[in-house]
PDB file of N, CA and C in Angstrom:
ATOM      1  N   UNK A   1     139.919  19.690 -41.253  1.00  0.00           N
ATOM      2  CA  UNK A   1     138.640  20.361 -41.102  1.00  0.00           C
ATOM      3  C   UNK A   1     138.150  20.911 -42.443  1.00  0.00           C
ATOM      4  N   UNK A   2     138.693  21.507 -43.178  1.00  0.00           N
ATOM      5  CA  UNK A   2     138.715  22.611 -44.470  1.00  0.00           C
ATOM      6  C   UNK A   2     138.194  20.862 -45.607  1.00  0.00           C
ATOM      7  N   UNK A   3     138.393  19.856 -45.730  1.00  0.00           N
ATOM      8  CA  UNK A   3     138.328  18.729 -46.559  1.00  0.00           C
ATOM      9  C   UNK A   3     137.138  18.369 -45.909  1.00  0.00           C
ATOM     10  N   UNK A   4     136.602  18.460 -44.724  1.00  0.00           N
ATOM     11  CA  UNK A   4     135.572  17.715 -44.251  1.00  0.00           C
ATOM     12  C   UNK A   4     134.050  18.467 -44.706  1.00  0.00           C
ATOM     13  N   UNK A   5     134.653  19.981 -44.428  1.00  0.00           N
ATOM     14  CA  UNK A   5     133.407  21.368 -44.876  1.00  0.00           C
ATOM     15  C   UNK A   5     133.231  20.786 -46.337  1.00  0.00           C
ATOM     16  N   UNK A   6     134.555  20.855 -47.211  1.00  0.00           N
ATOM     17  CA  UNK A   6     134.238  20.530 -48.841  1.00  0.00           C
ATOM     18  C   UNK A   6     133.254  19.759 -48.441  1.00  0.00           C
ATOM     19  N   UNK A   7     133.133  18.336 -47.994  1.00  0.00           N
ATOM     20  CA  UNK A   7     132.811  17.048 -48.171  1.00  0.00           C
ATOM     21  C   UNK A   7     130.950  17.529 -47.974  1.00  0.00           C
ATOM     22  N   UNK A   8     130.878  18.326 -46.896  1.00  0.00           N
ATOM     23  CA  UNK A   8     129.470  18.577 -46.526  1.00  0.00           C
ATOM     24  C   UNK A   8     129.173  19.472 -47.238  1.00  0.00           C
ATOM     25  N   UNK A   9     129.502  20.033 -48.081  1.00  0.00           N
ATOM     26  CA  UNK A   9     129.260  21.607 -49.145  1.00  0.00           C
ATOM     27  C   UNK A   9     128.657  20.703 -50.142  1.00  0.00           C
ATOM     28  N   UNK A  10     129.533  19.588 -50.711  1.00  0.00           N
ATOM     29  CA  UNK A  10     129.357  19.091 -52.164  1.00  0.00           C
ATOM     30  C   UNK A  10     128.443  18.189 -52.211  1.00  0.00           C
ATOM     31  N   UNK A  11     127.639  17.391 -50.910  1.00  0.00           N
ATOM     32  CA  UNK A  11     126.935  16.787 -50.382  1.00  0.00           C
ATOM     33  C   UNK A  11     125.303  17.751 -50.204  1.00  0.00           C
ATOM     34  N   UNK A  12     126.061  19.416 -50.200  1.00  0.00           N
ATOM     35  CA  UNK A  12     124.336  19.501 -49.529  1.00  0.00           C
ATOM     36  C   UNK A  12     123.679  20.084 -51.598  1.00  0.00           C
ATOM     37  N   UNK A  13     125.042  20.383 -52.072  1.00  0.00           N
ATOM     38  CA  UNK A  13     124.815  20.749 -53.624  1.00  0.00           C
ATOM     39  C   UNK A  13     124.082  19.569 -54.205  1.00  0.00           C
ATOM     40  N   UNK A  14     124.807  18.360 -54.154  1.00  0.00           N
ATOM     41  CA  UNK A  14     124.572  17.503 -54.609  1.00  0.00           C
ATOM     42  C   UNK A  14     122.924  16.773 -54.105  1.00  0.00           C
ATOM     43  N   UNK A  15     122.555  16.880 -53.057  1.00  0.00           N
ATOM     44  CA  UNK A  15     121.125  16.647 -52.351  1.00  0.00           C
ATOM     45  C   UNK A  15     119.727  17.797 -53.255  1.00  0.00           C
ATOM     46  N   UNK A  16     120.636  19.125 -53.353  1.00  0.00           N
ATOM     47  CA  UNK A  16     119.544  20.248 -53.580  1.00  0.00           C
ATOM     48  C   UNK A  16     119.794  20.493 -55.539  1.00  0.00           C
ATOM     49  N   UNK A  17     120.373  20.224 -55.861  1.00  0.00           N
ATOM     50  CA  UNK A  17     121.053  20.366 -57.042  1.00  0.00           C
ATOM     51  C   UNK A  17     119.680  20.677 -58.069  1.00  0.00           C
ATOM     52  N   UNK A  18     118.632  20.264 -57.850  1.00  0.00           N
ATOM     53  CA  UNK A  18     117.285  20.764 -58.714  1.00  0.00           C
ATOM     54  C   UNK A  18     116.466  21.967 -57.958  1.00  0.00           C
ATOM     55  N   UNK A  19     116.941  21.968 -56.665  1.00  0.00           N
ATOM     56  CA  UNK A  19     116.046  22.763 -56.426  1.00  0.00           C
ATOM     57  C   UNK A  19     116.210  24.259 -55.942  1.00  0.00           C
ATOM     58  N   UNK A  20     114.950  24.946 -55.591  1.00  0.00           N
ATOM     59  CA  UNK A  20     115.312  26.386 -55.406  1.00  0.00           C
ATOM     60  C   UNK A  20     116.028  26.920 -54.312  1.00  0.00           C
ATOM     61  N   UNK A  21     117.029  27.467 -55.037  1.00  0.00           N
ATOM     62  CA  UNK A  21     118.549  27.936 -53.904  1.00  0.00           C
ATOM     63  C   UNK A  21     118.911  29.187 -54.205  1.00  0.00           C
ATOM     64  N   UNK A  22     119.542  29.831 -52.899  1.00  0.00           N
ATOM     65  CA  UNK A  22     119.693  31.149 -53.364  1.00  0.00           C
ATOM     66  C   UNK A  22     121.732  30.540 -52.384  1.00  0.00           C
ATOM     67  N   UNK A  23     122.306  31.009 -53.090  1.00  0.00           N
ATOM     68  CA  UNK A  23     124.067  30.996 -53.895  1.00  0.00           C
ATOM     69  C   UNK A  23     124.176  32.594 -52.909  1.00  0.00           C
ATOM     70  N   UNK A  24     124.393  32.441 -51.426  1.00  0.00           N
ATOM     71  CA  UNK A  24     124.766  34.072 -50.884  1.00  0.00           C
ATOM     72  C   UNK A  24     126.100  33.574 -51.011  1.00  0.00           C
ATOM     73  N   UNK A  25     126.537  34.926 -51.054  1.00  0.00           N
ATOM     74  CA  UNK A  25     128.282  35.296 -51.191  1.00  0.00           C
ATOM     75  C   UNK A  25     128.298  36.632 -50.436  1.00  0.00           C
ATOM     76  N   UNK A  26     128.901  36.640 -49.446  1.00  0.00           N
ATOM     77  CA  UNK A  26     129.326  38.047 -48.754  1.00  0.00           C
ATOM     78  C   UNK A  26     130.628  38.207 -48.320  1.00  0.00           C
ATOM     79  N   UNK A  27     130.748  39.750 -49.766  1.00  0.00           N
ATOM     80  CA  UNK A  27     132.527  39.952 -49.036  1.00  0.00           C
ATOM     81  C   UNK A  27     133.466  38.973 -49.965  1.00  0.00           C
ATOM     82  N   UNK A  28     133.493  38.721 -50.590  1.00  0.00           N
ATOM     83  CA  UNK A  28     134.438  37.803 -51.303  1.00  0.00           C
ATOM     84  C   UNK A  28     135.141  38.071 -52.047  1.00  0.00           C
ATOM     85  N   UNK A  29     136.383  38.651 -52.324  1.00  0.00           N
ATOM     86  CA  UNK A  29     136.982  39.270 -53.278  1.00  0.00           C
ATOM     87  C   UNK A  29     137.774  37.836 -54.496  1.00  0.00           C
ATOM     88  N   UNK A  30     138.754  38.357 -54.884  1.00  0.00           N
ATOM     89  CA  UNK A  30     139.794  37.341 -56.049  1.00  0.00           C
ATOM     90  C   UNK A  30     141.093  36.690 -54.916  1.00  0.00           C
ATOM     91  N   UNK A  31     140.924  37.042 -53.823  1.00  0.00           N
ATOM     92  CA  UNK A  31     141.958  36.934 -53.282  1.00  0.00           C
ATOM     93  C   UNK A  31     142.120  34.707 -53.133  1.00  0.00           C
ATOM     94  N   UNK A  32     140.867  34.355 -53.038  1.00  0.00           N
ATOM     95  CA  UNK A  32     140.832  33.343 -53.131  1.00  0.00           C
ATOM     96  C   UNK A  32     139.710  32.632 -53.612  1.00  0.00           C
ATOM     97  N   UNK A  33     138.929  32.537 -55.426  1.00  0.00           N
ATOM     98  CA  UNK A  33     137.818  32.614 -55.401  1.00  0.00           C
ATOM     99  C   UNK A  33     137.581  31.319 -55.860  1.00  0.00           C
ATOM    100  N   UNK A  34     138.130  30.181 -55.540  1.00  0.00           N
ATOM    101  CA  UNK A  34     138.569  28.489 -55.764  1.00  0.00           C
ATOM    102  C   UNK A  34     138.182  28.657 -54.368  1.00  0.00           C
ATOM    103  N   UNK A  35     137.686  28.982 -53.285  1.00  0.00           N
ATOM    104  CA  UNK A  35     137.082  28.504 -52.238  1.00  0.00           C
ATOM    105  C   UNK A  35     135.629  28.751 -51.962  1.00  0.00           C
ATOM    106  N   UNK A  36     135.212  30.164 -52.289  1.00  0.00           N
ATOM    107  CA  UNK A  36     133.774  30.402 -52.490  1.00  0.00           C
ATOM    108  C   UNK A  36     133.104  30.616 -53.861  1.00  0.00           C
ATOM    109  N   UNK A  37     134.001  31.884 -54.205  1.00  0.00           N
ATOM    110  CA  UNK A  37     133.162  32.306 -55.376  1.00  0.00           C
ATOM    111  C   UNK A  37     133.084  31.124 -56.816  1.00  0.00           C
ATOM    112  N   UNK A  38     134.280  30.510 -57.283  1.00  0.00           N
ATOM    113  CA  UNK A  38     133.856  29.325 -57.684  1.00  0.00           C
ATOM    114  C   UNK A  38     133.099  28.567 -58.061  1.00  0.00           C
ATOM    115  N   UNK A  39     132.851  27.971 -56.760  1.00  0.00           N
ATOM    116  CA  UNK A  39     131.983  26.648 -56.130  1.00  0.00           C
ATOM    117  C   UNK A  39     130.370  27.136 -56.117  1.00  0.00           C
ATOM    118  N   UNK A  40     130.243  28.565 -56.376  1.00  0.00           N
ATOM    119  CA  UNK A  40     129.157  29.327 -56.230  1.00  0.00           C
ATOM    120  C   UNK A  40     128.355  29.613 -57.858  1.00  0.00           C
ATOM    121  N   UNK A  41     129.541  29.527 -58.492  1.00  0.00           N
ATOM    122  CA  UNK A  41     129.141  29.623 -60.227  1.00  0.00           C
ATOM    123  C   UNK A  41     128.504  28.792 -60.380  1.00  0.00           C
ATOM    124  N   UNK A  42     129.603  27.573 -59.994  1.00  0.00           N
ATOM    125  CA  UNK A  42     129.589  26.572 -61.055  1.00  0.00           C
ATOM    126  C   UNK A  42     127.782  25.732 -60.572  1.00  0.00           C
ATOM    127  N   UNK A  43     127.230  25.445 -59.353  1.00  0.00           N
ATOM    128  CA  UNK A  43     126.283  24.702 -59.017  1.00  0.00           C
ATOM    129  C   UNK A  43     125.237  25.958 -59.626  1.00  0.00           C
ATOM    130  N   UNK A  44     124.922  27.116 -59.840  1.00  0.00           N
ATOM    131  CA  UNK A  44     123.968  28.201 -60.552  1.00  0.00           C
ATOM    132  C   UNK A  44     124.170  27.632 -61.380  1.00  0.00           C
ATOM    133  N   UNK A  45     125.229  28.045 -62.252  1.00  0.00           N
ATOM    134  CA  UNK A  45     125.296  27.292 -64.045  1.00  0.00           C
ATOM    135  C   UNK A  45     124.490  26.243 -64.159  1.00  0.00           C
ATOM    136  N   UNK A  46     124.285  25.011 -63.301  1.00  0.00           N
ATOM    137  CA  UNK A  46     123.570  23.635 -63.535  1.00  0.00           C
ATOM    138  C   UNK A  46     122.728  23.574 -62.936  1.00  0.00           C
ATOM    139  N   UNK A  47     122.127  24.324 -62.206  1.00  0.00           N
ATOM    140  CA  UNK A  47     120.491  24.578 -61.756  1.00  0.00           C
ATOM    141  C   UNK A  47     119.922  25.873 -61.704  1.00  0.00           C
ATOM    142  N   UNK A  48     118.596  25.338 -62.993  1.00  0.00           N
ATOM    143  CA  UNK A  48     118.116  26.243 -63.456  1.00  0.00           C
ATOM    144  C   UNK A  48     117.068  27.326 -62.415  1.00  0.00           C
ATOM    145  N   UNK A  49     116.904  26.808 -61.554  1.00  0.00           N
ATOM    146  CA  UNK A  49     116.107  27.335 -60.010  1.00  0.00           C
ATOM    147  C   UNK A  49     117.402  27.886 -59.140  1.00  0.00           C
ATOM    148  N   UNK A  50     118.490  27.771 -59.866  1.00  0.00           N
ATOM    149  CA  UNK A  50     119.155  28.418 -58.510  1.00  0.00           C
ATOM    150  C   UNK A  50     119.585  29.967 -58.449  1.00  0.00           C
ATOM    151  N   UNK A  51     120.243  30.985 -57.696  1.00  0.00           N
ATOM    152  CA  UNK A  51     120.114  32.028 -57.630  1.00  0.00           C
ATOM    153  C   UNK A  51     121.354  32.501 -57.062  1.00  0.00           C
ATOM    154  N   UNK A  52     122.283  33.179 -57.978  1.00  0.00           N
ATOM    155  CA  UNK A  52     123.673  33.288 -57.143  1.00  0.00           C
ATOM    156  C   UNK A  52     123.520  35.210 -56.546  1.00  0.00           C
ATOM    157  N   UNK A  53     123.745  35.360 -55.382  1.00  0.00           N
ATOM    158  CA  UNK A  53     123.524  36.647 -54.997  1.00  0.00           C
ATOM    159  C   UNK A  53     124.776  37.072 -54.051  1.00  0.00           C
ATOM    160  N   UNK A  54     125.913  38.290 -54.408  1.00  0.00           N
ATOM    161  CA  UNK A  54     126.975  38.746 -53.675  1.00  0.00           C
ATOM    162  C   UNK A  54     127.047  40.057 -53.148  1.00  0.00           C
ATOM    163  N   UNK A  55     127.473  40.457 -52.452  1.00  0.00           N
ATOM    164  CA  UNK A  55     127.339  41.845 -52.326  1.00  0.00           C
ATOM    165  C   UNK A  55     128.932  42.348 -51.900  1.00  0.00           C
ATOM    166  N   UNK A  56     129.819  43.110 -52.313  1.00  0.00           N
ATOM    167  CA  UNK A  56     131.288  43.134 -52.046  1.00  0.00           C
ATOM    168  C   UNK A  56     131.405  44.784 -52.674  1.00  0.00           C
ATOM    169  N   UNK A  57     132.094  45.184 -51.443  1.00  0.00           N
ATOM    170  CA  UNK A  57     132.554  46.642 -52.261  1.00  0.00           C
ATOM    171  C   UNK A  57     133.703  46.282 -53.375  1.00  0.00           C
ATOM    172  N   UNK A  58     133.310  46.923 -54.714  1.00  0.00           N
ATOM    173  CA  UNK A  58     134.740  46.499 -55.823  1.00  0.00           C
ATOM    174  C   UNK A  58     134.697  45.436 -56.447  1.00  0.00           C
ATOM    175  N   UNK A  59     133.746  44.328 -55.885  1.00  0.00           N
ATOM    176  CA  UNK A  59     134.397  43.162 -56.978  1.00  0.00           C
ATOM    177  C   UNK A  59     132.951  42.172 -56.851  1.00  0.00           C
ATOM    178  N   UNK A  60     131.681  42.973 -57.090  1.00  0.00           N
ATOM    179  CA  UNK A  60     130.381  42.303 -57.028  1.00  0.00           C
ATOM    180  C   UNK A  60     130.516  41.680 -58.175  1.00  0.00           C
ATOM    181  N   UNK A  61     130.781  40.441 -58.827  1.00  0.00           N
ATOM    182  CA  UNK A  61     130.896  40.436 -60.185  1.00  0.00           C
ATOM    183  C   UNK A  61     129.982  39.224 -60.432  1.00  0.00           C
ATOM    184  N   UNK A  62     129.966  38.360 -61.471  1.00  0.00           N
ATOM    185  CA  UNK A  62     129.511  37.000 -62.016  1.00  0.00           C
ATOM    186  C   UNK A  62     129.707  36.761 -63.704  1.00  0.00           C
ATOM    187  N   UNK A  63     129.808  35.480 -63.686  1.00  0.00           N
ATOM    188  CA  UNK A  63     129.914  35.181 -65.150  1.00  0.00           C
ATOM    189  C   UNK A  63     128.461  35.629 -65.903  1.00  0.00           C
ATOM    190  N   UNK A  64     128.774  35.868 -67.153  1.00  0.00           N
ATOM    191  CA  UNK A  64     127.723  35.904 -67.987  1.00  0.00           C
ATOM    192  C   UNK A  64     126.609  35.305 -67.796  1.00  0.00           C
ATOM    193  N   UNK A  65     127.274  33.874 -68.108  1.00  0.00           N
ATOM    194  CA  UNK A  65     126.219  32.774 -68.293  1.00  0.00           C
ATOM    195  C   UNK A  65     125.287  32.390 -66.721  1.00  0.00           C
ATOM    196  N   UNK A  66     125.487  33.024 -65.924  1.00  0.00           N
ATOM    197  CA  UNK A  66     124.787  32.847 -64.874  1.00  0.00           C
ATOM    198  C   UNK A  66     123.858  34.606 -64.694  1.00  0.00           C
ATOM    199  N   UNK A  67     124.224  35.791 -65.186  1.00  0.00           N
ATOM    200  CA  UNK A  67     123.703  36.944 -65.000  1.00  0.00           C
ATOM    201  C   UNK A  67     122.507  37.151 -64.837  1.00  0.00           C
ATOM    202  N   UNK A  68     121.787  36.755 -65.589  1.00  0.00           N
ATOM    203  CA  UNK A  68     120.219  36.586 -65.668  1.00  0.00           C
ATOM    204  C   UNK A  68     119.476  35.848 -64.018  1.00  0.00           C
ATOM    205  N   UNK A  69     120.194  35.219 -63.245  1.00  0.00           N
ATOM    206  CA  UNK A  69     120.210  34.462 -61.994  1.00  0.00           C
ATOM    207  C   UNK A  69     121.250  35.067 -61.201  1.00  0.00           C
ATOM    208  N   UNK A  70     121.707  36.428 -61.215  1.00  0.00           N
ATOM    209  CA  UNK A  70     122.420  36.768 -60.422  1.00  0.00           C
ATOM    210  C   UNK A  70     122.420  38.215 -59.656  1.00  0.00           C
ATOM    211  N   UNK A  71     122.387  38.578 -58.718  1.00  0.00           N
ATOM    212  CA  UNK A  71     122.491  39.707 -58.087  1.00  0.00           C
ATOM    213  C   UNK A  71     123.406  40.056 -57.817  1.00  0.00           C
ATOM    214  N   UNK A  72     124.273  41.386 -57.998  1.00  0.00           N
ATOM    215  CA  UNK A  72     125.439  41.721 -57.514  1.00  0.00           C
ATOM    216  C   UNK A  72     125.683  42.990 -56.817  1.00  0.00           C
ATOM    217  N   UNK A  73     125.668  43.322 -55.793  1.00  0.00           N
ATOM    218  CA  UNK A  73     125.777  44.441 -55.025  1.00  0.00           C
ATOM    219  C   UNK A  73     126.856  45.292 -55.109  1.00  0.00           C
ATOM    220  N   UNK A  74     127.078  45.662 -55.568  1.00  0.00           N
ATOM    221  CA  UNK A  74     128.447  46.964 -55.018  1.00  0.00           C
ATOM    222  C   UNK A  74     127.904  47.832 -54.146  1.00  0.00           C
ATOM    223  N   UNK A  75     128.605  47.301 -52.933  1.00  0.00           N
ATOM    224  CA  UNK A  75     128.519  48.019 -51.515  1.00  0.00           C
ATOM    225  C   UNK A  75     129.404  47.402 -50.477  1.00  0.00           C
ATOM    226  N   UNK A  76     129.215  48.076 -49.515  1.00  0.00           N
ATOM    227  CA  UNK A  76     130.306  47.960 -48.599  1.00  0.00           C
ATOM    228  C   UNK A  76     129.145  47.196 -47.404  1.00  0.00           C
ATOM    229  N   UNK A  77     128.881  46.244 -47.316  1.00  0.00           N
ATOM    230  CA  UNK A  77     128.023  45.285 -46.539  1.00  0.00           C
ATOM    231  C   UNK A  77     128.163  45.964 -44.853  1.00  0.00           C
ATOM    232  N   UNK A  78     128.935  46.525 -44.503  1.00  0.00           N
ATOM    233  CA  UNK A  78     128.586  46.905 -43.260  1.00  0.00           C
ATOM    234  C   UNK A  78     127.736  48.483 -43.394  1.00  0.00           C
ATOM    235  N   UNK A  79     127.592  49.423 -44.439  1.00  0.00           N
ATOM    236  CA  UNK A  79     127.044  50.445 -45.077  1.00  0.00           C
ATOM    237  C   UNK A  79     125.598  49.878 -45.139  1.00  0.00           C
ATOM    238  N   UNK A  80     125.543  48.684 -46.244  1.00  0.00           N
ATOM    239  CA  UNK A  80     124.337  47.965 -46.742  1.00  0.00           C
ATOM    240  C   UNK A  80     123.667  47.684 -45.764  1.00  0.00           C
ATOM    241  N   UNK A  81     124.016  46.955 -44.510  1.00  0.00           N
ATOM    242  CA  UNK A  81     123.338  46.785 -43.303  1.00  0.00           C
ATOM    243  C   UNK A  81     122.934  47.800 -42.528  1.00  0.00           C
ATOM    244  N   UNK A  82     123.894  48.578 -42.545  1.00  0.00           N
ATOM    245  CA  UNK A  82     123.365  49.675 -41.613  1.00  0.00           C
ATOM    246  C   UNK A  82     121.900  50.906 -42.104  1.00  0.00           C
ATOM    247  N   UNK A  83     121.952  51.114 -44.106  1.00  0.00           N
ATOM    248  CA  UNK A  83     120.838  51.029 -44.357  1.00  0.00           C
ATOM    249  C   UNK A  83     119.800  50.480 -44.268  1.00  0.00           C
ATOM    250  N   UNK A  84     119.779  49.231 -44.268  1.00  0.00           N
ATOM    251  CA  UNK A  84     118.748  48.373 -44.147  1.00  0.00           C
ATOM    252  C   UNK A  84     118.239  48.570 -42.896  1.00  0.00           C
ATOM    253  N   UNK A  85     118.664  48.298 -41.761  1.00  0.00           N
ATOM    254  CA  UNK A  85     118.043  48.710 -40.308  1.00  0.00           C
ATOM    255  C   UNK A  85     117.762  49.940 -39.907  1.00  0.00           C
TER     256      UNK A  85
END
């Protein structure tokens, strides 16, 4: 199952790869970031329309070279929501 998701992830990157995308990440710490956070850099880095946005208590982070295209929340997403509503 987990090889088949890759297969449709790298497929819908690869379809949208010019165009305007917004890169959500919720909650994602280091614990495993070769599954989301990653895969989330690297397609921002190579499209210039794209938009990487996370929100994680502690570890809202992003590379440099994507910062300028990136939003990073430090918050605790069930806090963040509950402001928002």
């Amino acid at each position: 199952m987990r090889v088949y998701a890759a297969a449709r992830y790298e497929n819908f990157i690869s379809r949208h790869k010019n165009d305007n995308i917004l890169l959500l990440e919720l909650g994602v710490g280091y614990n495993t970031p070769g599954i989301i956070k990653y895969p989330f850099w690297r397609p921002t880095s190579q499209n210039p329309n794209a938009v990487y946005a996370c929100i994680n208590y502690g570890e809202a982070v992003c590379p440099a070279e994507i910062e300028d295209r990136s939003v990073c929340i430090n918050a605790d997403i069930g806090d963040l929501l509950e402001e928002l509503s």
